[in-house]
PDB file of N, CA and C in Angstrom:
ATOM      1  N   UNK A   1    -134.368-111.808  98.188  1.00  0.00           N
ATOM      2  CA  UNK A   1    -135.042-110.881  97.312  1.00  0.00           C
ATOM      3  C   UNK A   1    -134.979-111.435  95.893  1.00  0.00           C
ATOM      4  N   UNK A   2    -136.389-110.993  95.566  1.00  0.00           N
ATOM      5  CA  UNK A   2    -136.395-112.335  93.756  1.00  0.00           C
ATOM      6  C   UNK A   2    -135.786-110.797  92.724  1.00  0.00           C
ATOM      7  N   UNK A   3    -135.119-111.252  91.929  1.00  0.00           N
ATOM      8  CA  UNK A   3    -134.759-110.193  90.236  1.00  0.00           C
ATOM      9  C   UNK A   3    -135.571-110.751  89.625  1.00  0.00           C
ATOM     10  N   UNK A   4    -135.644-109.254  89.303  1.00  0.00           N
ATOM     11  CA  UNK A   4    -136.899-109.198  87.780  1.00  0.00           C
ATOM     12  C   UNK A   4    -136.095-108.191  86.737  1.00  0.00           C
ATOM     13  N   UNK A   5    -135.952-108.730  85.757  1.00  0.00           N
ATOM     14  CA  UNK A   5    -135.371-108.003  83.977  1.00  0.00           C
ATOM     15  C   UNK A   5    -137.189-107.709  83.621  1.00  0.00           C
ATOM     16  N   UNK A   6    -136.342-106.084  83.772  1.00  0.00           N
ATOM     17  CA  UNK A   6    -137.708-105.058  82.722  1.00  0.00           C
ATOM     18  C   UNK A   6    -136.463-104.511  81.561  1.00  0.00           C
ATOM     19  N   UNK A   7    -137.689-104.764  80.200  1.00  0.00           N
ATOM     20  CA  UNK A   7    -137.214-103.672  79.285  1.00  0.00           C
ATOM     21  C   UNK A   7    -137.756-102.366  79.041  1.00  0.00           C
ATOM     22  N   UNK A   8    -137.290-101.482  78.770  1.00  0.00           N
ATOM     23  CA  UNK A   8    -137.759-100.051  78.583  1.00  0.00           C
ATOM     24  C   UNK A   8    -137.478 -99.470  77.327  1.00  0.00           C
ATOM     25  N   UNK A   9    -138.256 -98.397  76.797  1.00  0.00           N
ATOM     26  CA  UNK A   9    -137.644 -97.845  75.823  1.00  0.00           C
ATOM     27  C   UNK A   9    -136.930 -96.576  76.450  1.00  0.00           C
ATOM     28  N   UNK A  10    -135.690 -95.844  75.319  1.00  0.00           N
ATOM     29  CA  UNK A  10    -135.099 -95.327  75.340  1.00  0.00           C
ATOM     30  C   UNK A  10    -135.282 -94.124  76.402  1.00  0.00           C
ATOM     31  N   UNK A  11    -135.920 -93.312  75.907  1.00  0.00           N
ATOM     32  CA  UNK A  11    -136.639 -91.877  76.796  1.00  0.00           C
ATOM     33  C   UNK A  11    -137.203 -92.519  78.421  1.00  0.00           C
ATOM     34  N   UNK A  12    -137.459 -93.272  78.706  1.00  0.00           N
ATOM     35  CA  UNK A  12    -138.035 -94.219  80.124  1.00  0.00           C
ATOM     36  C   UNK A  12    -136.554 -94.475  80.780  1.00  0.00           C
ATOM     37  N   UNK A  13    -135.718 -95.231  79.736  1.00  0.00           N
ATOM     38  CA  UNK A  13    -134.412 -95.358  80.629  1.00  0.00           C
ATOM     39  C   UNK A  13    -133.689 -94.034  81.391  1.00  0.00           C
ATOM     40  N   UNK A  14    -134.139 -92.995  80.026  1.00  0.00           N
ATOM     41  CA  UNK A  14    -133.058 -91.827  80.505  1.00  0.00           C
ATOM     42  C   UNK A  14    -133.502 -91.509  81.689  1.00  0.00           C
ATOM     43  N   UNK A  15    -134.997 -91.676  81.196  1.00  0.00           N
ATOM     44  CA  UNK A  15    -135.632 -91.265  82.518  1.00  0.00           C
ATOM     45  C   UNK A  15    -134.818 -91.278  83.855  1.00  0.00           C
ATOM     46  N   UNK A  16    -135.053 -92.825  84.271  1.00  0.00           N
ATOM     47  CA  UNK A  16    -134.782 -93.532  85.354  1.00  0.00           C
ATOM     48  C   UNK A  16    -132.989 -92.875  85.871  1.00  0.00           C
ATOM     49  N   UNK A  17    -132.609 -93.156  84.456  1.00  0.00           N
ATOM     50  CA  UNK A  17    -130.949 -92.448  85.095  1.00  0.00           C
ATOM     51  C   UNK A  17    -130.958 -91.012  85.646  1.00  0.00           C
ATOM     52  N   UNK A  18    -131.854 -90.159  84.808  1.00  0.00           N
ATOM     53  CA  UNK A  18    -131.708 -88.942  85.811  1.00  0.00           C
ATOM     54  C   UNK A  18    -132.419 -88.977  87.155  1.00  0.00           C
ATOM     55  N   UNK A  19    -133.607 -89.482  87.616  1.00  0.00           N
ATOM     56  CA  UNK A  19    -133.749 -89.527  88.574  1.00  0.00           C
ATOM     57  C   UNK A  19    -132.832 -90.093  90.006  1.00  0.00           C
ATOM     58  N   UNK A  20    -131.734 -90.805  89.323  1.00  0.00           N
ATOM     59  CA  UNK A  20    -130.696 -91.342  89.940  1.00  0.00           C
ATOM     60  C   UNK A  20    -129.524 -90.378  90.317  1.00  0.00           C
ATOM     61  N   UNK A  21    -129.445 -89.826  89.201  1.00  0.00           N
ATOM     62  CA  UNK A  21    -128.207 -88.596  89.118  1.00  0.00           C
ATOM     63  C   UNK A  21    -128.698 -87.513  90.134  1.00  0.00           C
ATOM     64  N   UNK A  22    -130.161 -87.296  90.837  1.00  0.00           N
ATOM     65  CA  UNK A  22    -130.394 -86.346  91.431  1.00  0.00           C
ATOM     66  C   UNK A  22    -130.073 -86.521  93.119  1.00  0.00           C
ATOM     67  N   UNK A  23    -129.185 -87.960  93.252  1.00  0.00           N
ATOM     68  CA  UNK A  23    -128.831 -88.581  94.192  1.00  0.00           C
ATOM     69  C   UNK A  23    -130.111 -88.849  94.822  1.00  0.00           C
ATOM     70  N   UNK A  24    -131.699 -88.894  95.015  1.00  0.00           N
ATOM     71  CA  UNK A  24    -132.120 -89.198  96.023  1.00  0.00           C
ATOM     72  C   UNK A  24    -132.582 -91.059  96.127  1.00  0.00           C
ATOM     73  N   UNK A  25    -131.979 -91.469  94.772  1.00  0.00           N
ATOM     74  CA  UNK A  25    -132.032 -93.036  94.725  1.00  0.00           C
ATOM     75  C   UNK A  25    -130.649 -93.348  94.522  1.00  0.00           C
ATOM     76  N   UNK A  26    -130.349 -94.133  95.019  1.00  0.00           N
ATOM     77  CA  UNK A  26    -129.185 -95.076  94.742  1.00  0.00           C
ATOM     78  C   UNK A  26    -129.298 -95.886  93.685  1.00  0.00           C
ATOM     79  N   UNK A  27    -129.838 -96.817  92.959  1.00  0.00           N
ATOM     80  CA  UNK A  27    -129.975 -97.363  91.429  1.00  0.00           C
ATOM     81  C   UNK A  27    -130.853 -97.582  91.260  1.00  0.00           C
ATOM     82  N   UNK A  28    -130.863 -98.341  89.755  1.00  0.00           N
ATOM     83  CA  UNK A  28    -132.426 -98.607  89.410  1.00  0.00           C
ATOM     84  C   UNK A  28    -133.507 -99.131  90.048  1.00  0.00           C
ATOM     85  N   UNK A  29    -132.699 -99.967  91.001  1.00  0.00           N
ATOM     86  CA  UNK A  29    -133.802-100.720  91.156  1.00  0.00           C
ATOM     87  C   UNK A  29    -134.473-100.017  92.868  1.00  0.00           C
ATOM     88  N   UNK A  30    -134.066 -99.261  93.174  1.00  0.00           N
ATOM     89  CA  UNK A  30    -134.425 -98.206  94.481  1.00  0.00           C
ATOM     90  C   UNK A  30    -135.560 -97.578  94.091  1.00  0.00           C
ATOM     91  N   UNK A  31    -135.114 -96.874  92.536  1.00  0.00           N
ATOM     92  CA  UNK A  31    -136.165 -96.041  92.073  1.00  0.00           C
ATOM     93  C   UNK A  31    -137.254 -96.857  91.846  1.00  0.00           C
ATOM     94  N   UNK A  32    -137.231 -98.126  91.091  1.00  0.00           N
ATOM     95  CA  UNK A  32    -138.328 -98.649  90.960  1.00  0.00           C
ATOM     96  C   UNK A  32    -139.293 -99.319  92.601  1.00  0.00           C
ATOM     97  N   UNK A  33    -138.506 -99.507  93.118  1.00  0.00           N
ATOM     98  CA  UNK A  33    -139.227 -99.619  94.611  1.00  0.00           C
ATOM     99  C   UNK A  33    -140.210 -98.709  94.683  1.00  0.00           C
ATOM    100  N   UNK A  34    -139.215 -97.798  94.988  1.00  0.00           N
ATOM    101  CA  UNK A  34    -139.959 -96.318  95.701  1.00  0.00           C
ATOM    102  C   UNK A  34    -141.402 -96.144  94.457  1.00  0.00           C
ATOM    103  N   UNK A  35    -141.267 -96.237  93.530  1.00  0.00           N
ATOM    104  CA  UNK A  35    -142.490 -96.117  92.570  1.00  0.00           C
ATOM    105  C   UNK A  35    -143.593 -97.365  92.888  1.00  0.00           C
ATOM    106  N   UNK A  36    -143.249 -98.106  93.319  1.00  0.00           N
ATOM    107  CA  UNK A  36    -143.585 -99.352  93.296  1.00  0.00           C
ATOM    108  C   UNK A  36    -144.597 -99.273  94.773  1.00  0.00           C
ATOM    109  N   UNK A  37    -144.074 -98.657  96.039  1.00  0.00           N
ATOM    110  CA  UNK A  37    -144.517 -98.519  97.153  1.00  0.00           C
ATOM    111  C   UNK A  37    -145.237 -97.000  97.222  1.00  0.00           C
ATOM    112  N   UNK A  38    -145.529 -96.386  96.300  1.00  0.00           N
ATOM    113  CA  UNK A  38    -145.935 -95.234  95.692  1.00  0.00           C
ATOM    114  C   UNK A  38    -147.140 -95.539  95.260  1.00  0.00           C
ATOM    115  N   UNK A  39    -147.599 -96.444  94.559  1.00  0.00           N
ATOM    116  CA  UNK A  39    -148.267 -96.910  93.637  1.00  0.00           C
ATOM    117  C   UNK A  39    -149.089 -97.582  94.528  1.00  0.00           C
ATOM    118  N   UNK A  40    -148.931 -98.654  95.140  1.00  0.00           N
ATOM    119  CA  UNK A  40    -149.472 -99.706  96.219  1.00  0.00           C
ATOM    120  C   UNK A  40    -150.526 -98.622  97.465  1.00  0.00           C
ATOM    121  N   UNK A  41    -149.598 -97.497  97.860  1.00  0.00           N
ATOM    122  CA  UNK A  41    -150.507 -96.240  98.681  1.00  0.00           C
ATOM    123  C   UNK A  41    -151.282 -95.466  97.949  1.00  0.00           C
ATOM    124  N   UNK A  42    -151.436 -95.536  96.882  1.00  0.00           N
ATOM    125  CA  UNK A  42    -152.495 -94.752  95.631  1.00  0.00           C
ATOM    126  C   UNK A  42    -153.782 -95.640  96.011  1.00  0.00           C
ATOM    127  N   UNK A  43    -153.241 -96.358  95.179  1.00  0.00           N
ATOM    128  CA  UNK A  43    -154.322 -97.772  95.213  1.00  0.00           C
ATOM    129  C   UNK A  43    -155.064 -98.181  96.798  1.00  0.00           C
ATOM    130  N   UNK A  44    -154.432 -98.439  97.183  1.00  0.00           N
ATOM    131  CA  UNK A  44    -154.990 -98.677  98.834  1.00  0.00           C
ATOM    132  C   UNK A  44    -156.298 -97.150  99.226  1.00  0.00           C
ATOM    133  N   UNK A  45    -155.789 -96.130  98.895  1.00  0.00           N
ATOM    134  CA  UNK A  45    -156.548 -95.169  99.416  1.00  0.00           C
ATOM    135  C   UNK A  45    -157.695 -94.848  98.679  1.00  0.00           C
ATOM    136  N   UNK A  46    -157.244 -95.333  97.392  1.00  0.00           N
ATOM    137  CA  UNK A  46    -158.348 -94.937  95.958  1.00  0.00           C
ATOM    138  C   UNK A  46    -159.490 -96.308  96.533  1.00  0.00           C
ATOM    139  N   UNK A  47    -158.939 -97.243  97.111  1.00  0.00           N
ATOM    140  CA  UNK A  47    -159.736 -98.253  97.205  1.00  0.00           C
ATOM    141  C   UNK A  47    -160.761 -97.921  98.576  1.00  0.00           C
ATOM    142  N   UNK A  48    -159.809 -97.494  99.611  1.00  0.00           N
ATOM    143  CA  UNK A  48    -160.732 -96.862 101.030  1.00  0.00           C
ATOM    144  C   UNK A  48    -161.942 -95.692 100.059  1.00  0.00           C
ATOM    145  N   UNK A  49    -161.437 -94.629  99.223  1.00  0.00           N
ATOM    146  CA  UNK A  49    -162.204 -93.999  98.769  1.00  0.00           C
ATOM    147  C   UNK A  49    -163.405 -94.304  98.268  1.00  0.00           C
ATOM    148  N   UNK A  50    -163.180 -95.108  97.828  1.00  0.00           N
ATOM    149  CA  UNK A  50    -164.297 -95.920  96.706  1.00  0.00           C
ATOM    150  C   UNK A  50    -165.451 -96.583  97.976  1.00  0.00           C
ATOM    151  N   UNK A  51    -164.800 -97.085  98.658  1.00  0.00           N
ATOM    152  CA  UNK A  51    -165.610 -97.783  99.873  1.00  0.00           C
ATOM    153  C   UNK A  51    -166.298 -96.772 100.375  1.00  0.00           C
ATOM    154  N   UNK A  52    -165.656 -95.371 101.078  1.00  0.00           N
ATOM    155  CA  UNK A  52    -166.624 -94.400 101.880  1.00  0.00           C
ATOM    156  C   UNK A  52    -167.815 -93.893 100.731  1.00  0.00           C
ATOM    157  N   UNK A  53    -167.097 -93.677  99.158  1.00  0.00           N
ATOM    158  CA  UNK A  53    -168.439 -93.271  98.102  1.00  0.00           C
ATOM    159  C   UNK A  53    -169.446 -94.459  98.107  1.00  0.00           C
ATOM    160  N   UNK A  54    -169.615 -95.853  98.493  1.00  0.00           N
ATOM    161  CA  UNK A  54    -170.419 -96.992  98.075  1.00  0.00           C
ATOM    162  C   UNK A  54    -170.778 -96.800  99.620  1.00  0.00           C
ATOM    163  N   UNK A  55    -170.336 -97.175 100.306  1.00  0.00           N
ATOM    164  CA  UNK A  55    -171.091 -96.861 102.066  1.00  0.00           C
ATOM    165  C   UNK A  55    -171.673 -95.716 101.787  1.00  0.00           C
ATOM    166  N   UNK A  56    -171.808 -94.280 101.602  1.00  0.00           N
ATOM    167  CA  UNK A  56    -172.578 -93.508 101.822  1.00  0.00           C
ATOM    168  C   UNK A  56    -173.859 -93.633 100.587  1.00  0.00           C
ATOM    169  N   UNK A  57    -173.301 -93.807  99.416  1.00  0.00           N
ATOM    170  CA  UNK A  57    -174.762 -94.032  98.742  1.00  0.00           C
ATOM    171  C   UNK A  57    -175.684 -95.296  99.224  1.00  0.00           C
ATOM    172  N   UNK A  58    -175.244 -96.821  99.598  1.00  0.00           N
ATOM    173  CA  UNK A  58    -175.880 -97.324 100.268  1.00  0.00           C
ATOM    174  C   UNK A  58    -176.684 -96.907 101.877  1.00  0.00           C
ATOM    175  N   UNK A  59    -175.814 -96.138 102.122  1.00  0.00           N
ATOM    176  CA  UNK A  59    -176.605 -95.311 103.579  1.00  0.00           C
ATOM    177  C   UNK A  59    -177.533 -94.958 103.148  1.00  0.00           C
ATOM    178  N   UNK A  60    -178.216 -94.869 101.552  1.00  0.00           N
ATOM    179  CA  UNK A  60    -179.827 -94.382 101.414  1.00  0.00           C
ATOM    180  C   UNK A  60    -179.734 -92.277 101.828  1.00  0.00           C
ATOM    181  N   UNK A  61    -180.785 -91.762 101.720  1.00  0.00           N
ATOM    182  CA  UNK A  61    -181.175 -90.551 101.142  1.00  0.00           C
ATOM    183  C   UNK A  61    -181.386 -89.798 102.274  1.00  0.00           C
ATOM    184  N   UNK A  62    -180.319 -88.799 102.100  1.00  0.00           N
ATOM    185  CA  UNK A  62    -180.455 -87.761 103.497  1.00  0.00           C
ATOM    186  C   UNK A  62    -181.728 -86.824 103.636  1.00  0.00           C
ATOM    187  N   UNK A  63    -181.541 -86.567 105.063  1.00  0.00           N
ATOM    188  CA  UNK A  63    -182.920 -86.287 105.150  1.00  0.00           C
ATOM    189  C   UNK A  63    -183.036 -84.471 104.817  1.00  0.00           C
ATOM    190  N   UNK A  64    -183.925 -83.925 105.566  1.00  0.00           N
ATOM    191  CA  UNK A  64    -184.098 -82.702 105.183  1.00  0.00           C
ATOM    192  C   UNK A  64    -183.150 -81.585 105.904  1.00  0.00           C
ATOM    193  N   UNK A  65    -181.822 -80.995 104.985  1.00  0.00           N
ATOM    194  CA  UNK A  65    -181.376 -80.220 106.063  1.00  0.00           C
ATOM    195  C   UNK A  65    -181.297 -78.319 105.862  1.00  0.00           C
ATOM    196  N   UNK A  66    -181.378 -78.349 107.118  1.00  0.00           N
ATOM    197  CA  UNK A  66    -181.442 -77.090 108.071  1.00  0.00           C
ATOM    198  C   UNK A  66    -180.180 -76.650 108.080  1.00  0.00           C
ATOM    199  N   UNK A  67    -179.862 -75.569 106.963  1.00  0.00           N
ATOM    200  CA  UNK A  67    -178.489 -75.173 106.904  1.00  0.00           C
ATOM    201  C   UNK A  67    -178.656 -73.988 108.419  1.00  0.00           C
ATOM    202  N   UNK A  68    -179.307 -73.313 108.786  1.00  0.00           N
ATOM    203  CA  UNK A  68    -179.104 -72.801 110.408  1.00  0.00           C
ATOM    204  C   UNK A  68    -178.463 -73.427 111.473  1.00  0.00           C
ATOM    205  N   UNK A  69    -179.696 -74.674 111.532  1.00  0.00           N
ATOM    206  CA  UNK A  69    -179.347 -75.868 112.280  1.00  0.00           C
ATOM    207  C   UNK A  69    -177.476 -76.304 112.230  1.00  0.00           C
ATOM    208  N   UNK A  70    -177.162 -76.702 111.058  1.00  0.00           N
ATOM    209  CA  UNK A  70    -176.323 -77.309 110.555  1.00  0.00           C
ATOM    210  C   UNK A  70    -174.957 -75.909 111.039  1.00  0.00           C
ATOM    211  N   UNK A  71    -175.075 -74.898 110.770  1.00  0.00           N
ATOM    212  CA  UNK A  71    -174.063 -73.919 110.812  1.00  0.00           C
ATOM    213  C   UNK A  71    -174.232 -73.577 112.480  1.00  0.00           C
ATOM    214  N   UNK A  72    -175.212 -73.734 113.426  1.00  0.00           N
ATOM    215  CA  UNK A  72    -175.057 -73.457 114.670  1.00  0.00           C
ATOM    216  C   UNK A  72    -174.198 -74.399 115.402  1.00  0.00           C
ATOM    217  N   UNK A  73    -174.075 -76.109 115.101  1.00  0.00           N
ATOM    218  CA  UNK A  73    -173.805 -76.812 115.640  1.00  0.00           C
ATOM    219  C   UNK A  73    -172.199 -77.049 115.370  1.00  0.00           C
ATOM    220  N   UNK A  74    -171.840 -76.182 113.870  1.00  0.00           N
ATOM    221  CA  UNK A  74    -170.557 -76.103 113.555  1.00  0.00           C
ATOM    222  C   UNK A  74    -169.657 -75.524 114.528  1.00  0.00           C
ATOM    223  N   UNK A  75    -170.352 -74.509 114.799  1.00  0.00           N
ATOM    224  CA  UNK A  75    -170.121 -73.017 115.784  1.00  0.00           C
ATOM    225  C   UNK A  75    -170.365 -73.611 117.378  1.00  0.00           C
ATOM    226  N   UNK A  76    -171.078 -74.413 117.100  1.00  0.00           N
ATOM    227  CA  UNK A  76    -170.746 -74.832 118.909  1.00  0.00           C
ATOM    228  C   UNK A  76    -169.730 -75.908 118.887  1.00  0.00           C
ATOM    229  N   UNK A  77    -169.437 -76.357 118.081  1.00  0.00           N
ATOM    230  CA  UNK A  77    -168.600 -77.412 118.278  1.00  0.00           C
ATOM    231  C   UNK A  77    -167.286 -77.102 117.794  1.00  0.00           C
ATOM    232  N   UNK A  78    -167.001 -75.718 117.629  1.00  0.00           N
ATOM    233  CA  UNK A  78    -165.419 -75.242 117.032  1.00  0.00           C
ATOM    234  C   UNK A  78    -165.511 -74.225 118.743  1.00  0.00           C
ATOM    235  N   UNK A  79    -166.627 -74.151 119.453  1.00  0.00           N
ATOM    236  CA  UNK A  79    -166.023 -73.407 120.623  1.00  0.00           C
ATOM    237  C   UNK A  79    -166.565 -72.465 120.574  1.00  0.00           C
ATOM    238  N   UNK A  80    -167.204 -71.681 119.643  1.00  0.00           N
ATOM    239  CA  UNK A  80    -167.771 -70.216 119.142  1.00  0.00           C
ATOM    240  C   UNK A  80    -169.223 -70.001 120.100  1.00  0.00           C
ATOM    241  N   UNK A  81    -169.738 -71.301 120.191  1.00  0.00           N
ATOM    242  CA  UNK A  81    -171.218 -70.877 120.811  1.00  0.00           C
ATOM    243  C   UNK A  81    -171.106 -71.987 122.290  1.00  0.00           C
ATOM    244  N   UNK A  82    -171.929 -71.078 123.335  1.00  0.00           N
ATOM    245  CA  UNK A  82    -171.551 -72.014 124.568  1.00  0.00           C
ATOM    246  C   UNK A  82    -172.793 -73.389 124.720  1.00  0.00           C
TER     247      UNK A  82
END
C-alpha cells in the first residue's frame, strides 16, 4: 500500500478527528478511504446517469402518447387488469 502526506487546514483536521472519535473509523487514513470509495460510487453512477440522459435523447423523438393506453397497460401489468 503506497502513503500519501495531505495537508489540511485547521477546521478539516478537526473535522477528520471527530469523525474518528465517533468510533466508526479507526484513523485517518480509514476515514479518508471510506470518502475516497464514496466518491468513486458517486461518480460511476453520475456517469451511468449521464449515459441513460445521452442514449435517450439520441433515441430521437417520442411518438404520440395515449395516456389511456399508457395507464391500462400499467394496470395490466401490476395484475389489476386480466
Amino acid at each position: 500500500m503506497a502513503t500519501m502526506n495531505i495537508s489540511l487546514p485547521d477546521p478539516m483536521r478537526d473535522w477528520v478527528e471527530a469523525q474518528i472519535k465517533t468510533g466508526q473509523y479507526a484513523n485517518n487514513s480509514d476515514y479518508l478511504r471510506d470518502l475516497i470509495r464514496k466518491d468513486q460510487r458517486n461518480r460511476e453512477k453520475l456517469k451511468a446517469l449521464q449515459e441513460a440522459i445521452t442514449q435517450g435523447f439520441d433515441s430521437g423523438r417520442a411518438g404520440e402518447l395515449d395516456l389511456q393506453t399508457i395507464k391500462q397497460k400499467a394496470r395490466k401489468q401490476a395484475g389489476l387488469l386480466p
